[in-house]
Protein backbone atom coordinates (compact mmCIF):
# COMPACT_ATOMS: atom_id res chain seq x y z
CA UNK A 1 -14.90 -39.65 2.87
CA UNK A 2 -10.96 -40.43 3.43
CA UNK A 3 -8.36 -38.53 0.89
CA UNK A 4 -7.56 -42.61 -0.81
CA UNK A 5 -11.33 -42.76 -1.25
CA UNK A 6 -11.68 -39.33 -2.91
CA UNK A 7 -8.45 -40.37 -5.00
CA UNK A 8 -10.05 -43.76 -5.84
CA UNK A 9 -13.53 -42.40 -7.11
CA UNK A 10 -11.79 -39.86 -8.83
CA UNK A 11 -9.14 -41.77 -10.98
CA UNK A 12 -11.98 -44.11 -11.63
CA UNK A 13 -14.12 -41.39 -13.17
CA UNK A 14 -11.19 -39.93 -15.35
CA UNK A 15 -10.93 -43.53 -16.66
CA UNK A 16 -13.91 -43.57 -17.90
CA UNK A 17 -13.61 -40.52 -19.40
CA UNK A 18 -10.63 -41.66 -21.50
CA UNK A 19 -12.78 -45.16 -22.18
CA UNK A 20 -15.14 -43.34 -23.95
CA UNK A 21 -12.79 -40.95 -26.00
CA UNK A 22 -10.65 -43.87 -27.08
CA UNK A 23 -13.57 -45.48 -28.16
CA UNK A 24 -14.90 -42.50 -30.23
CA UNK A 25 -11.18 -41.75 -31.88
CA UNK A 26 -10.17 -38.41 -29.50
CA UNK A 27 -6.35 -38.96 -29.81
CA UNK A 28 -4.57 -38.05 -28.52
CA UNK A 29 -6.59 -36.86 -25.48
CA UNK A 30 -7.76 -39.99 -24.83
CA UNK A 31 -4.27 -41.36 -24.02
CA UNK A 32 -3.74 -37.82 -21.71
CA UNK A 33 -6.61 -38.97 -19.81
CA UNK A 34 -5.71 -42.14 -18.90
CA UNK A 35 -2.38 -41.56 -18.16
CA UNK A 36 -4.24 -39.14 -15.50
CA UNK A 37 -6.42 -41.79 -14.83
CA UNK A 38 -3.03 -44.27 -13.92
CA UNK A 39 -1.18 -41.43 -12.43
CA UNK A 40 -4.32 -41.43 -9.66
CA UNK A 41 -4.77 -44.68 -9.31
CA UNK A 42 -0.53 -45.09 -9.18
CA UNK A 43 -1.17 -42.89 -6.10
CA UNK A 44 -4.09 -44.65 -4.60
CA UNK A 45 -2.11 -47.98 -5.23
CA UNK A 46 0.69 -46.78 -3.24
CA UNK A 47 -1.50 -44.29 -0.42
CA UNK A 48 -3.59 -48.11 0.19
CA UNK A 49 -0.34 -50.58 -0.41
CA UNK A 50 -1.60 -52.34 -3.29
CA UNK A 51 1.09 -53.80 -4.75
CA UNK A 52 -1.18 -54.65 -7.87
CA UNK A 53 -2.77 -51.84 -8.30
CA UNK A 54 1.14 -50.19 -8.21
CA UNK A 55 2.43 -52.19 -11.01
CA UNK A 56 -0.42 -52.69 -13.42
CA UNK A 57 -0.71 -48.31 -13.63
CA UNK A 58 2.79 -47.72 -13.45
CA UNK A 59 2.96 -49.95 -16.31
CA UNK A 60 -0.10 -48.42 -17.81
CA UNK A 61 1.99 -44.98 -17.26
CA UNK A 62 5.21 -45.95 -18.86
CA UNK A 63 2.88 -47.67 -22.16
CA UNK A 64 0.53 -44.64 -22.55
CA UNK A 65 3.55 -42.53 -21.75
CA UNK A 66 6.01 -43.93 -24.90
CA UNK A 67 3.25 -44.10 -27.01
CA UNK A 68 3.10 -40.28 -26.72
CA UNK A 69 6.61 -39.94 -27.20
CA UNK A 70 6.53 -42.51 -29.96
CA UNK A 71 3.81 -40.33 -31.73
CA UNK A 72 4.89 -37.09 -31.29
CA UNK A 73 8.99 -36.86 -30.80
């Protein structure tokens, strides 16, 4: 299996993860795991040229990312 595969399978896992502790309430590690979760598929996006997968996780990044710093600065 290629390095973008591993990547790919791997983000899509930690989404998941995140999925299912937004839906039970886990904040804020929910929102730390999918900002994982974007950070790896950010790097798939760009490792594969996928324009769209680059600019819907960097703009998942930057959303999860202020609502952090909204919450907790």
């Amino acid at each position: 299996m290629l390095l973008v595969d591993k990547i790919k399978w791997t983000a899509t896992g930690v989404v998941l993860v995140g999925a299912i502790f937004a839906s039970l309430g886990i904040y804020p590690a929910s929102a730390i795991i999918l900002n994982l979760g974007s950070v790896l598929f950010l790097t798939w996006g760009i490792l594969a040229r996928e324009p769209g997968q680059i600019v819907v996780n960097a703009g998942l990044l930057a959303i999860y990312t202020l609502g952090l710093a909204y919450k907790f600065l």
